[in-house]
Protein backbone atom coordinates (compact mmCIF):
# COMPACT_ATOMS: atom_id res chain seq x y z
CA UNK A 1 -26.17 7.79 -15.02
CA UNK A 2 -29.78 6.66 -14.86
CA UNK A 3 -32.85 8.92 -15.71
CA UNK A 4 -35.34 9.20 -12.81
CA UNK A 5 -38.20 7.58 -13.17
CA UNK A 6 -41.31 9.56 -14.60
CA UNK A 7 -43.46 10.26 -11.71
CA UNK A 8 -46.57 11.64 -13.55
CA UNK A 9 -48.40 11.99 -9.59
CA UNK A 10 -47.94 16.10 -8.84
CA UNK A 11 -47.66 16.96 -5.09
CA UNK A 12 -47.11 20.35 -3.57
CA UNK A 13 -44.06 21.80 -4.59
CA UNK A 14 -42.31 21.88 -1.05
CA UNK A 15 -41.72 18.16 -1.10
CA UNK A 16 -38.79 18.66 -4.22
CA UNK A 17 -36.45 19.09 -0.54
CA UNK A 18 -36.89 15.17 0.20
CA UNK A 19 -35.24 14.15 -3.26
CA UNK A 20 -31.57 14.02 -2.49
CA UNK A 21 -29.19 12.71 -0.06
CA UNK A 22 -28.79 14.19 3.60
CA UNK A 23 -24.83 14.97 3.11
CA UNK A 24 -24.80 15.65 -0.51
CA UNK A 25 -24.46 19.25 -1.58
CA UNK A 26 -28.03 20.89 -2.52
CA UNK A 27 -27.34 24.71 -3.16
CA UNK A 28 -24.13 25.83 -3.46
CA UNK A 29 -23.50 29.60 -2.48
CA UNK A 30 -20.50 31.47 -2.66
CA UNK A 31 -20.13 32.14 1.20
CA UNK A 32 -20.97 28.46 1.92
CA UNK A 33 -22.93 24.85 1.09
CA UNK A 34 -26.16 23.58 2.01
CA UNK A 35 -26.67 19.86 2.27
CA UNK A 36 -29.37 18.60 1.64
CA UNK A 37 -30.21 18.34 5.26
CA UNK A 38 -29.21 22.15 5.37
CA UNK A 39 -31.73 22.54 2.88
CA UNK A 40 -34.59 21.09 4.43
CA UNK A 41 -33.89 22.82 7.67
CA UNK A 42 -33.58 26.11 6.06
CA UNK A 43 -36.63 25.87 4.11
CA UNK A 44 -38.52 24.10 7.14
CA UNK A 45 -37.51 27.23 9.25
CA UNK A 46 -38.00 30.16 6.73
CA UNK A 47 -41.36 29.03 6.24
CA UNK A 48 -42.02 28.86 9.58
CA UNK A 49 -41.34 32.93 9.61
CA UNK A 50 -43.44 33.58 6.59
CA UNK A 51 -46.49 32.06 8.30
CA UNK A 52 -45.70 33.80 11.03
CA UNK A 53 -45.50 37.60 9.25
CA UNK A 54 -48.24 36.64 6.93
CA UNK A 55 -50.71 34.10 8.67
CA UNK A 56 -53.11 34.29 5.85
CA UNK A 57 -53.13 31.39 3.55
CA UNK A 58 -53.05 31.98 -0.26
CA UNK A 59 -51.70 35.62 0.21
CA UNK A 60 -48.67 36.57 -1.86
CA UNK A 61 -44.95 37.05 -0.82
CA UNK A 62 -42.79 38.98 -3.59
CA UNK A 63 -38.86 39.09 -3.72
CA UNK A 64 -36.88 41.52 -5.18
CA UNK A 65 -33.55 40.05 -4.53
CA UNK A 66 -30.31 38.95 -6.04
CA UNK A 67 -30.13 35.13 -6.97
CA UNK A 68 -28.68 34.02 -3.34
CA UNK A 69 -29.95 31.73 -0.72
CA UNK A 70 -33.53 33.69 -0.11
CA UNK A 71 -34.22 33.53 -3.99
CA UNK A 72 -33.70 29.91 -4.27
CA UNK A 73 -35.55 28.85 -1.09
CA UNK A 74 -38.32 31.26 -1.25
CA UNK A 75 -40.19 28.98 -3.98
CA UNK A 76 -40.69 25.97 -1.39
CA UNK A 77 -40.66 27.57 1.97
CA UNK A 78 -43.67 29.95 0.29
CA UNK A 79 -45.22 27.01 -0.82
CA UNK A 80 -44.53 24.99 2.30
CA UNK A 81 -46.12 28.05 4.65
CA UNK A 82 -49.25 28.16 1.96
CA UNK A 83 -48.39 31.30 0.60
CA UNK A 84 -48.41 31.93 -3.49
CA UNK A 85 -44.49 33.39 -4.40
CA UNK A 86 -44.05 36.35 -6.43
CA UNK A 87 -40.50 36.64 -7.39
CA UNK A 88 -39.55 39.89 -9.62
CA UNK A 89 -36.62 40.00 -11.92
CA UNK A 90 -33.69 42.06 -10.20
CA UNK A 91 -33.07 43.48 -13.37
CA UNK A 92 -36.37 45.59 -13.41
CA UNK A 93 -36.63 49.06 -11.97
CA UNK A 94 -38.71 50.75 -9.88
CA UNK A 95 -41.72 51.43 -11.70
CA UNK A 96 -41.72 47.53 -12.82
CA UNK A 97 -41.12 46.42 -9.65
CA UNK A 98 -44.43 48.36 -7.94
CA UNK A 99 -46.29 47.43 -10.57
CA UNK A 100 -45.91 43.71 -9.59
CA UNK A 101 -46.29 44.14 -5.71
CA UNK A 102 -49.73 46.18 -6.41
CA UNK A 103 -50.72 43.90 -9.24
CA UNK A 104 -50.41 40.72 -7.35
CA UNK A 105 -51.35 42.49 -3.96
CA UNK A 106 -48.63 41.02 -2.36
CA UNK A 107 -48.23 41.34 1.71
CA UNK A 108 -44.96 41.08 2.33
CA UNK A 109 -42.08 42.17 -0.20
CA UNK A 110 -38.40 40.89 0.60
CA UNK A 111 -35.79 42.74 -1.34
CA UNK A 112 -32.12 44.13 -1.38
CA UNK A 113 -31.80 47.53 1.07
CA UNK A 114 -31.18 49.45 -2.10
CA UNK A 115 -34.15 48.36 -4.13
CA UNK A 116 -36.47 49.30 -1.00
CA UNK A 117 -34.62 52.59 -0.64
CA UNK A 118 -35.30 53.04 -4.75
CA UNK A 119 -39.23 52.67 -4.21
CA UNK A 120 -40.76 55.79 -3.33
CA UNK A 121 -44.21 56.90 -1.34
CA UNK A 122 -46.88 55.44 -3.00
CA UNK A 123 -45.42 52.76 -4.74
CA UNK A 124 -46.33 49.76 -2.76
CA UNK A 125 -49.90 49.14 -1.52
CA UNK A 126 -50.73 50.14 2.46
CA UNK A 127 -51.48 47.02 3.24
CA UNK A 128 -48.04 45.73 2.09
CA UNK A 129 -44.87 45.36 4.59
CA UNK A 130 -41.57 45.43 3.39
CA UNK A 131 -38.63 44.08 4.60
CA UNK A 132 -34.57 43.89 4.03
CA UNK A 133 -33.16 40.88 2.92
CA UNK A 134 -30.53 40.13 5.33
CA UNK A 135 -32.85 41.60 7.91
CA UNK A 136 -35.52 38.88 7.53
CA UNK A 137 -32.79 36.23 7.57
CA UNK A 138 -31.55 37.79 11.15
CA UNK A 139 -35.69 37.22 12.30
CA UNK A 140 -35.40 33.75 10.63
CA UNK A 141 -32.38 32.37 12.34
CA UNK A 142 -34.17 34.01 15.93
CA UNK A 143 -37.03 31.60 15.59
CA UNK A 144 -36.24 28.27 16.65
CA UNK A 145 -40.04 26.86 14.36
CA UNK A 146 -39.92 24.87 11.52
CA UNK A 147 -42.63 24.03 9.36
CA UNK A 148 -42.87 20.44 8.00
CA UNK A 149 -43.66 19.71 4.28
CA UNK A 150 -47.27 20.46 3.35
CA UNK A 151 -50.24 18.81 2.43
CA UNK A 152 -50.98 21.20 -0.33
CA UNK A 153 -53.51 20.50 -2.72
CA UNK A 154 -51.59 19.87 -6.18
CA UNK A 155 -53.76 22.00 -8.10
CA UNK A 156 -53.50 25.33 -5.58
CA UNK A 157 -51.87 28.43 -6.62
CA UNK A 158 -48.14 28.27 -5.80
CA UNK A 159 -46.61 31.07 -7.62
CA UNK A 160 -47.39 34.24 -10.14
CA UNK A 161 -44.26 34.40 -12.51
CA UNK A 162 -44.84 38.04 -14.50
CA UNK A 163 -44.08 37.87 -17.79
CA UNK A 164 -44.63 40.68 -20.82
CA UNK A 165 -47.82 40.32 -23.66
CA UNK A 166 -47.15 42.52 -26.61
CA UNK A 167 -49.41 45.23 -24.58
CA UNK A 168 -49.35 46.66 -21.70
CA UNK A 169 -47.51 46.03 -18.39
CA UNK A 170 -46.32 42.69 -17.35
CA UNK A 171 -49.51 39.90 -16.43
CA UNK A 172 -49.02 37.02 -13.49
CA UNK A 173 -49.15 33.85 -15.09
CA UNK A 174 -50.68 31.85 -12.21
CA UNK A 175 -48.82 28.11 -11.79
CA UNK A 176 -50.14 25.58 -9.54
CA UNK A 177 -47.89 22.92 -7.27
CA UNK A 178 -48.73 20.48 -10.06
CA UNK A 179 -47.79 22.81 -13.07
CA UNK A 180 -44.26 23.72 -11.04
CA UNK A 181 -43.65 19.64 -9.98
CA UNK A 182 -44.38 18.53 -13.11
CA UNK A 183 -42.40 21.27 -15.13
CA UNK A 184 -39.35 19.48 -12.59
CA UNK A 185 -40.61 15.68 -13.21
CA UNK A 186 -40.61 16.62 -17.03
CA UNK A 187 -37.16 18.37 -17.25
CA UNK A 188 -35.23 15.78 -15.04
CA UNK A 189 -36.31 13.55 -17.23
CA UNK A 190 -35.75 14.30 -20.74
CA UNK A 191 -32.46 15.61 -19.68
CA UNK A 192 -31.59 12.59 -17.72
CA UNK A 193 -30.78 14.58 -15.10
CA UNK A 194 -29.36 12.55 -12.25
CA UNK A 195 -28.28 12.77 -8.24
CA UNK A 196 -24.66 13.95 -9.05
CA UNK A 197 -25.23 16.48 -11.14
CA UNK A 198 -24.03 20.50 -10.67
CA UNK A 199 -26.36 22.83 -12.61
CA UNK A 200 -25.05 26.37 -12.66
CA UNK A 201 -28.16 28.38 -12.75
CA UNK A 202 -27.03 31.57 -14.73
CA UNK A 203 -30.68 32.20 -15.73
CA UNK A 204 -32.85 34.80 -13.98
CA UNK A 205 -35.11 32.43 -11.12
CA UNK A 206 -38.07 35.27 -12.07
CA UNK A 207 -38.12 33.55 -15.56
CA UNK A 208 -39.46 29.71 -16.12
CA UNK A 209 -36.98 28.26 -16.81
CA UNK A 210 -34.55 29.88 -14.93
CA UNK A 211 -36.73 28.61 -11.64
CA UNK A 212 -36.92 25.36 -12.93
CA UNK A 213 -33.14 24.70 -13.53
CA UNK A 214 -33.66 24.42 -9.39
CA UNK A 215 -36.79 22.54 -9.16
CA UNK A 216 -35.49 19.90 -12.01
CA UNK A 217 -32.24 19.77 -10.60
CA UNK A 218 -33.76 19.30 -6.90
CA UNK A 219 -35.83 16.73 -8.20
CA UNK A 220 -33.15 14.41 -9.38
CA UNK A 221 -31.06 14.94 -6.34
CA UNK A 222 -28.45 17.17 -7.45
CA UNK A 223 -26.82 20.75 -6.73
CA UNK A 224 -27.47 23.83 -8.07
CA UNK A 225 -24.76 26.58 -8.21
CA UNK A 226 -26.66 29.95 -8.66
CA UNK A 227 -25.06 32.56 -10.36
CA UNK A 228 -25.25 36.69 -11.16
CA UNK A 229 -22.55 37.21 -13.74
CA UNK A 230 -20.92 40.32 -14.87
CA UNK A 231 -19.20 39.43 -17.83
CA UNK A 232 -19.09 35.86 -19.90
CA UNK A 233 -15.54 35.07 -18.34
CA UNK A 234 -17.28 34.91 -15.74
CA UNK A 235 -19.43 31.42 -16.28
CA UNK A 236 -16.65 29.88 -17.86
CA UNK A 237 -14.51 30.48 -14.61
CA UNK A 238 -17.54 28.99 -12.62
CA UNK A 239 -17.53 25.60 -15.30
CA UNK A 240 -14.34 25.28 -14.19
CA UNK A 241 -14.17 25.91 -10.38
CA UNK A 242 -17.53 23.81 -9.78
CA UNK A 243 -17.04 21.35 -12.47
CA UNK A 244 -20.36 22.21 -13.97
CA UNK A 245 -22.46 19.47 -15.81
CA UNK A 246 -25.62 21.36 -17.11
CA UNK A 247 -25.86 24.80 -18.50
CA UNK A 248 -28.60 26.93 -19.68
CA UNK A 249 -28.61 29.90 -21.47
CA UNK A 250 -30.32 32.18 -24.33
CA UNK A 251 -28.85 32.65 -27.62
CA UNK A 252 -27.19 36.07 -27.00
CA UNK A 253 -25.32 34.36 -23.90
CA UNK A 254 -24.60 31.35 -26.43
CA UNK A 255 -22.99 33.43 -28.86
CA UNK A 256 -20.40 35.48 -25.96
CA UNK A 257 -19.63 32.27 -24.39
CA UNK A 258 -18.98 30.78 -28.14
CA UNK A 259 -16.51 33.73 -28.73
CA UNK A 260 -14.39 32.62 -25.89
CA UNK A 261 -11.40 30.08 -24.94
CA UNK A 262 -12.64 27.46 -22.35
CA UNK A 263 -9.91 25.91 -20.58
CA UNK A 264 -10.11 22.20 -20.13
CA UNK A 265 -11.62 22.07 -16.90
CA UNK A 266 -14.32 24.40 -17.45
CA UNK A 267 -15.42 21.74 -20.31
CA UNK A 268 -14.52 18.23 -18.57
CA UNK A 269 -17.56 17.92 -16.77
CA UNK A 270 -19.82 19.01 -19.03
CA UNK A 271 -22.89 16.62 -19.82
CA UNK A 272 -25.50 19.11 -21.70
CA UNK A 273 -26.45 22.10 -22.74
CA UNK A 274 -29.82 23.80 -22.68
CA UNK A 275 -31.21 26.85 -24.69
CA UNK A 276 -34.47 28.92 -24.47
CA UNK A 277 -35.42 32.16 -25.27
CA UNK A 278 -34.80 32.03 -29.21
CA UNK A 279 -33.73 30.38 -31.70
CA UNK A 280 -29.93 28.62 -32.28
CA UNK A 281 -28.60 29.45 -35.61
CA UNK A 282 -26.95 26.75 -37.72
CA UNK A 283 -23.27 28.70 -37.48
CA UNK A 284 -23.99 29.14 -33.33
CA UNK A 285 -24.75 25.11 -32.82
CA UNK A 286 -21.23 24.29 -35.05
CA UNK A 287 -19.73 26.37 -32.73
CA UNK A 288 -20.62 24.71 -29.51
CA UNK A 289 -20.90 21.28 -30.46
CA UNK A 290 -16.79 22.07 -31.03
CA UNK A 291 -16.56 23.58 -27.88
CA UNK A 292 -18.36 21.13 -25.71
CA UNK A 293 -18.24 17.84 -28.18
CA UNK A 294 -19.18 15.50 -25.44
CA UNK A 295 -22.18 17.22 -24.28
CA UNK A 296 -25.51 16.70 -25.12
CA UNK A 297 -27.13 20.07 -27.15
CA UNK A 298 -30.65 20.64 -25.53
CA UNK A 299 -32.92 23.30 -28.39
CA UNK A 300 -36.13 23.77 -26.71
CA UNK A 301 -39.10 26.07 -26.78
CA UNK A 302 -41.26 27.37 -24.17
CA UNK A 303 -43.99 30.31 -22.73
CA UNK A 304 -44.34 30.94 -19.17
CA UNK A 305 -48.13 29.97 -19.90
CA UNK A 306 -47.38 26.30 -20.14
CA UNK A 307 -43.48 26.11 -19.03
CA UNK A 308 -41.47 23.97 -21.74
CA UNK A 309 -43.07 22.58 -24.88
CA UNK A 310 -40.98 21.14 -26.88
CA UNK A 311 -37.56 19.87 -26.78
CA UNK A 312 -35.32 18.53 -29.89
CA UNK A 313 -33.45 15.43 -29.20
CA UNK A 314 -29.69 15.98 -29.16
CA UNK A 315 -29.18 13.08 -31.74
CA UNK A 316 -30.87 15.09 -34.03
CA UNK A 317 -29.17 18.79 -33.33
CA UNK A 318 -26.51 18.11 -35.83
CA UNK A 319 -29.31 17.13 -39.11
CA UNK A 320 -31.91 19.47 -37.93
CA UNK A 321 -30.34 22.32 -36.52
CA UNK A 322 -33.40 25.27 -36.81
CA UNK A 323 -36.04 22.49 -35.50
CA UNK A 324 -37.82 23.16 -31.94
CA UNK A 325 -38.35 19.37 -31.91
CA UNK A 326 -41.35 17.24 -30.42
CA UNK A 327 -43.83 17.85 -27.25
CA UNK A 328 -42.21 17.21 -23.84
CA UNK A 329 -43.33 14.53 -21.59
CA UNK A 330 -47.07 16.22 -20.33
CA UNK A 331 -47.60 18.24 -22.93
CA UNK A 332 -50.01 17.55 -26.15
CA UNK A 333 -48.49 20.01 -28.97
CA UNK A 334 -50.84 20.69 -31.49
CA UNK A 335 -50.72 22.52 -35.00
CA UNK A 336 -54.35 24.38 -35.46
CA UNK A 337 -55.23 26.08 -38.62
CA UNK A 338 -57.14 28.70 -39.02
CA UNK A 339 -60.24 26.57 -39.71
CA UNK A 340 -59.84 24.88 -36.43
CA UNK A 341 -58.55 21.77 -37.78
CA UNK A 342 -54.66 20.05 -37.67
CA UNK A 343 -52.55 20.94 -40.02
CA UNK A 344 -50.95 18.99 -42.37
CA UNK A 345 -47.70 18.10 -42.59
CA UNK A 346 -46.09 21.08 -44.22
CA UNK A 347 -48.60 23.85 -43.76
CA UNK A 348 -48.65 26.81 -41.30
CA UNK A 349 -50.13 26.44 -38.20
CA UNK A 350 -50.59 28.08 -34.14
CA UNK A 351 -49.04 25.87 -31.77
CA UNK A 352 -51.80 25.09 -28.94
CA UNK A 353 -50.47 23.16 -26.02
CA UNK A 354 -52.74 21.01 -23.55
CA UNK A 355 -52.02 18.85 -20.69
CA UNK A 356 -51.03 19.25 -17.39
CA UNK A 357 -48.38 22.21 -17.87
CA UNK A 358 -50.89 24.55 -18.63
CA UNK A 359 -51.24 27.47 -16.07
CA UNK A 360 -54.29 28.59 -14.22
CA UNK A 361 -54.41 31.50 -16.35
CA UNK A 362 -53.99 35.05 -15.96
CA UNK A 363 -53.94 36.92 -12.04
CA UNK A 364 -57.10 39.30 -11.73
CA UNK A 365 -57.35 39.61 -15.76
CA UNK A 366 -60.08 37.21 -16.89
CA UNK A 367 -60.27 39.24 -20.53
CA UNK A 368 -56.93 38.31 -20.89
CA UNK A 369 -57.35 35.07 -19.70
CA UNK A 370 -59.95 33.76 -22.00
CA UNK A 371 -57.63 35.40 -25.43
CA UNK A 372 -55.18 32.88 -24.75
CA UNK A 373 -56.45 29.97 -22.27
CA UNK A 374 -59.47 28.49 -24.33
CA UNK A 375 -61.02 25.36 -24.71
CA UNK A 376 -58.66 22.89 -26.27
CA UNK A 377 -59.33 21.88 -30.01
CA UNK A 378 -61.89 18.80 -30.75
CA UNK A 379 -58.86 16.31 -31.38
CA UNK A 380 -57.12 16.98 -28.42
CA UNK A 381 -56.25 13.89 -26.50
CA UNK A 382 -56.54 15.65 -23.44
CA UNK A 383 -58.96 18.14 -23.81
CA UNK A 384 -60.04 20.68 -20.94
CA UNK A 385 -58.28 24.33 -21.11
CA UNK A 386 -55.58 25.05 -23.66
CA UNK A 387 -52.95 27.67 -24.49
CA UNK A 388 -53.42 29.16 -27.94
CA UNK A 389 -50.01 30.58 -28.27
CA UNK A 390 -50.22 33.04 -30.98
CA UNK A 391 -46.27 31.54 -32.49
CA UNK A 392 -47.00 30.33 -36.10
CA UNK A 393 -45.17 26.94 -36.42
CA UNK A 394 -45.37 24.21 -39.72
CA UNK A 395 -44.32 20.43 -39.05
CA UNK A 396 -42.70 18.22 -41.01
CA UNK A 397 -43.18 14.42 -42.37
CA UNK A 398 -40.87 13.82 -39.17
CA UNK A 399 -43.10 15.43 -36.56
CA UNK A 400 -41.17 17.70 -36.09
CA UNK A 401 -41.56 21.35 -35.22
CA UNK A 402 -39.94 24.20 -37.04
CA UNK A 403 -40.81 28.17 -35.58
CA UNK A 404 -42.53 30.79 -38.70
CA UNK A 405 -43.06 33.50 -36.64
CA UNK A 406 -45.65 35.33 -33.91
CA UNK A 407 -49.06 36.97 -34.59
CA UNK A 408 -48.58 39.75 -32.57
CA UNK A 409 -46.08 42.62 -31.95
CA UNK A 410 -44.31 41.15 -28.90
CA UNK A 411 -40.47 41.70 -29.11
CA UNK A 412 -38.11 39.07 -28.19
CA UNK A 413 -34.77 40.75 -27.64
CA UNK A 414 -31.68 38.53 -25.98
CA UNK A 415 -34.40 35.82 -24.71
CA UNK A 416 -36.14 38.34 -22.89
CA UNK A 417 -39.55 38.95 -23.87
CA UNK A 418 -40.40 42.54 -24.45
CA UNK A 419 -44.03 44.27 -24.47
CA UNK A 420 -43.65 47.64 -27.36
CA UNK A 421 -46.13 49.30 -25.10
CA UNK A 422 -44.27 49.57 -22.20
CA UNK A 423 -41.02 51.17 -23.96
CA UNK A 424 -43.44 53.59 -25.71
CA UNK A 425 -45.50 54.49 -22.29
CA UNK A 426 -42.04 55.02 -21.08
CA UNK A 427 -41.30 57.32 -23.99
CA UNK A 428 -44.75 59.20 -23.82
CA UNK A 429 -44.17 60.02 -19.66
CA UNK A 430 -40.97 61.78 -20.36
CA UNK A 431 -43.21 64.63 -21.86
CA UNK A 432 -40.42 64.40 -24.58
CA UNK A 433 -42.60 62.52 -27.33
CA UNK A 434 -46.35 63.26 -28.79
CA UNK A 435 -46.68 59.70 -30.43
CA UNK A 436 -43.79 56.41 -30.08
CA UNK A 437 -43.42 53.55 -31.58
CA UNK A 438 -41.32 50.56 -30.43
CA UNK A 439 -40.60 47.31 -32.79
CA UNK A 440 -38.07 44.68 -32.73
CA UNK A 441 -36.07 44.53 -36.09
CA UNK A 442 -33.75 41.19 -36.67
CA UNK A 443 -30.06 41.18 -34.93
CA UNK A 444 -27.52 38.87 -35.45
CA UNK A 445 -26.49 38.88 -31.69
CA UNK A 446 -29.75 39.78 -29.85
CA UNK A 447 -32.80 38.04 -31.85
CA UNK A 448 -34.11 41.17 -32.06
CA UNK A 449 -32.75 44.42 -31.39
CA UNK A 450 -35.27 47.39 -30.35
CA UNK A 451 -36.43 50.76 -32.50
CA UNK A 452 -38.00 53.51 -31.27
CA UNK A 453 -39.68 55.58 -33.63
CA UNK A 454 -40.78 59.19 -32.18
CA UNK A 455 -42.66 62.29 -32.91
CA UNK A 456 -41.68 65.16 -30.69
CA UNK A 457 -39.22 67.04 -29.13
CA UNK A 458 -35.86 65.90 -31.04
CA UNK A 459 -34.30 65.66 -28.14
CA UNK A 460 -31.96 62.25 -28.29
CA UNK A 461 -30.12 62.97 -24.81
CA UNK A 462 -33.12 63.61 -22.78
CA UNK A 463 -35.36 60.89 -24.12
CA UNK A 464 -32.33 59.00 -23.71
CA UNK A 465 -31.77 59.39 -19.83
CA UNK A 466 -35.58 59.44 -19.12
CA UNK A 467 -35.50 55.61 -20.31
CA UNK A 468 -32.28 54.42 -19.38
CA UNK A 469 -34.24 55.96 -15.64
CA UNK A 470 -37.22 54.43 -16.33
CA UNK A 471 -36.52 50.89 -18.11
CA UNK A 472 -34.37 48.16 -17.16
CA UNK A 473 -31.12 47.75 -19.62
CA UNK A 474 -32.68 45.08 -21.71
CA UNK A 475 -35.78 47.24 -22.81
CA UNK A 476 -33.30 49.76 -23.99
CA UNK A 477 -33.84 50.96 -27.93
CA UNK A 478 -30.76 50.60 -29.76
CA UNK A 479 -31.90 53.80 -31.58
CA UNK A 480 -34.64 56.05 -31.55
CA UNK A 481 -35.55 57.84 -34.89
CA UNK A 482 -37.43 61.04 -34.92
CA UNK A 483 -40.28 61.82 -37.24
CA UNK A 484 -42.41 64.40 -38.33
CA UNK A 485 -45.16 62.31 -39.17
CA UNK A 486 -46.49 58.96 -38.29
CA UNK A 487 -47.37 56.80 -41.09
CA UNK A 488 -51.28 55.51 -40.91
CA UNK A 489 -53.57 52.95 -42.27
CA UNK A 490 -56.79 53.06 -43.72
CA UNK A 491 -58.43 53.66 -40.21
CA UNK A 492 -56.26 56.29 -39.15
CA UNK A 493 -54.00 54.62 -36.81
CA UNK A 494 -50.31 54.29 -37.39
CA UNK A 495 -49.43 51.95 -39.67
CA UNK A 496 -47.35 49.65 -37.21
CA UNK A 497 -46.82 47.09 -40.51
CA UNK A 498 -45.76 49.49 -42.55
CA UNK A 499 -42.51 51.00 -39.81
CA UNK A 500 -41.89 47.72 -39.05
CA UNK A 501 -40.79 46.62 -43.29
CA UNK A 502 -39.24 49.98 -43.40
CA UNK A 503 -36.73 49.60 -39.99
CA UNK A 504 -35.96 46.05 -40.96
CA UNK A 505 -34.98 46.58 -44.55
């Protein structure tokens, strides 16, 4: 197997359909197989409808769909009609979901019959038209248009992937044709990624890297085999039946899938394995390089802000387990103190990343914006706009990177990343609770598991259902504590330090 070659020239995204061979399989579905010349037809012809319903370039298409044909294709044929994508985890519930839509001010929103019958008046904005999945595949199989691959300009907005801050509701991270290629370029390569390869995509396609185990994969010429899974048995079934070579996953999903017997031909073909979302722990990597001991073990660590950063090179998993590795081709990693100035080896640091990966920024929130996308530091190679990413690393005499921790409250719970304030907003609009707060406490399984702290009511039950009706499963508290009194600091606020020591001890 041969690497592809490093491209480093971005082009619009659509083009990632000319990369593989006409007959080979592209996308392969449970009811059937696209080729790769199926692919480019399909995308060709389901752009061709999205101009059509939405003629105005730059205007945003959201999905709310399971990970089947329209979520994979949606990301080029969006791109390929001019149209910015705004995919929303299926996980999410209603009030999640509408947020999105009206955030981004999407026009059209594709999604499963009984997510659309879940919305209710008022959710959506007028000027937005929603549609049934398999009802805008019957209009897109009664055109007989198809739209050829753009002429984009690189640098255009091409999608708005919504991810959580440690306040508020979820923020579009705005990524460019360039940012998306290159995140594909990049991955294909350190992976060596090559034309016969079967990634099974078990990942959400709303989250970074979840999207880009298609666009990498696409890029070198292989197939993707997307997958919702029930239970773990489940992806170790689909190894076996597709003959899987690359699998990504987050720590939680690790540490199932480590718990279980693989059968020889759910191992065979195995070539690598990729993690995000968290941290591998020394017992979790002994555990997989016995599983899988001919496969290449992939650590990396990434924000939607600026895709992947870093990657640890598999040669060195086994004698630096807990390290997050070195930058990954187009990205400048940097360790800033807080004088402004590198680090040394050894000493604490925030991890800025420059280069090409970095996003556009935040959609319609310019205070956000300039907290975390500011001018790169003075000995940055590439200089220009920079993500300041608020994680606390140190490197060693190596280079290498190791994690210390994050500056703000954010909670990062099973590799999803959680905002507190949105659990406690959810927890104040039950009219159950006068005051909540929500922190992430350390779990062997999860990263983090989440605790709700609560002044009100006392009613567990109630609070209980109002969330589990209001916030998807993963933003779920794994108990909720009731309290007659908030601690506070010196200025009167509660003491969100002080909870946090006393939950986790």
């Amino acid at each position: 197997m041969e690497a592809p070659v490093l491209d480093p020239i971005p082009r619009p995204l659509d083009h990632l359909t000319e990369r593989g061979r006409d007959e080979a399989p592209a996308l392969i579905l449970r009811e059937k197989t696209l080729g790769w010349k199926d692919l480019r037809s399909r995308v060709g012809r389901l752009a061709h409808w999205l101009a059509e319903r939405v003629p105005d370039k730059g205007a945003r298409v959201a999905s709310w769909v399971a990970k089947g044909e329209m979520a994979c294709l949606l990301p080029l044929a969006a791109a390929r009609a001019g149209l910015v994508h705004v995919p929303i985890n299926p996980l999410l519930k209603r009030g999640q979901a509408a947020h999105i839509v009206s955030d981004s001010g999407a026009s059209l929103l594709i999604a499963t019959p009984a997510r659309l019958t879940s919305l209710e008046p008022g959710d959506l904005p007028d000027p937005c038209v929603r549609i049934a999945e398999d009802a805008a595949w019957d209009e897109v199989e009664a055109t007989a248009g198809s739209l050829p691959p753009s002429s984009a300009d690189p640098d255009g907005l091409a999608a708005l992937l919504y991810t959580s801050g440690s306040t508020g509701r979820p923020k579009g991270v705005m990524l460019s044709h360039a940012n998306l290629w290159l995140g594909a370029v990049s991955v294909a390569h350190y992976l060596g990624l090559a034309e016969d390869e079967v990634t099974l995509a078990v990942l959400p396609l709303s989250f970074d890297y979840g999207q880009n185990q298609l666009l990498s994969t696409w890029y070198a010429g292989g197939s993707v085999v997307p997958l919702d899974y029930l239970v773990p048995r489940d992806v170790i079934k689909a190894c076996g039946r597709y003959g899987v070579t690359t699998l990504a996953a987050v720590p939680p999903l690790w540490l199932q899938l480590a718990e279980k017997e693989w059968p020889p031909e759910a191992v065979a073909a195995m070539r690598r394995l990729t993690n995000t979302g968290g941290a591998l722990t020394v017992e979790l990597v002994r555990k997989l390089r016995a599983i899988f001991p001919q496969a290449k073990l992939f650590p990396m660590y990434g924000l939607t802000e600026a895709f992947r950063s870093t990657y640890l090179d598999p040669a060195l998993v086994d004698s630096h387990p807990t390290s997050m590795g070195k930058a990954i081709p187009f990205a400048e990693i940097m360790v800033i103190g807080d004088d402004g100035e590198p680090a040394a080896a050894g000493e604490e640091g925030e991890l800025v990343h420059a280069g090409p990966l970095v996003a556009q920024g935040y959609w319609n929130d310019p205070a956000r914006t300039v907290e975390r996308f500011r001018p790169a530091p003075a000995s940055s190679r590439y200089g220009g706009t920079a993500v300041w990413s608020g994680d606390r690393v140190r490197q060693d005499e190596e280079a290498l990177l190791y994690f210390v921790g994050r500056r703000d409250a954010m909670i990062k719970s099973a590799g999803n990343r959680i905002s507190p304030q949105e659990i406690e907003d959810a927890a104040l609009a039950s009219g159950l609770a006068r005051e909540a707060v929500a922190v992430g406490v350390p779990d062997a399984r999860l990263g983090q598991a989440i605790r709700l702290v609560v002044r009100g009511s006392g009613d567990n039950e109630a609070l209980r259902a109002a969330l589990l009706r209001d916030l998807p499963n993963f933003m779920q508290p794994r108990d909720i504590r009731w309290v007659d009194h908030m601690p506070l600091n010196a200025n009167g606020k509660i003491d969100r330090a002080a909870l946090q020591a006393e939950l986790a001890s």
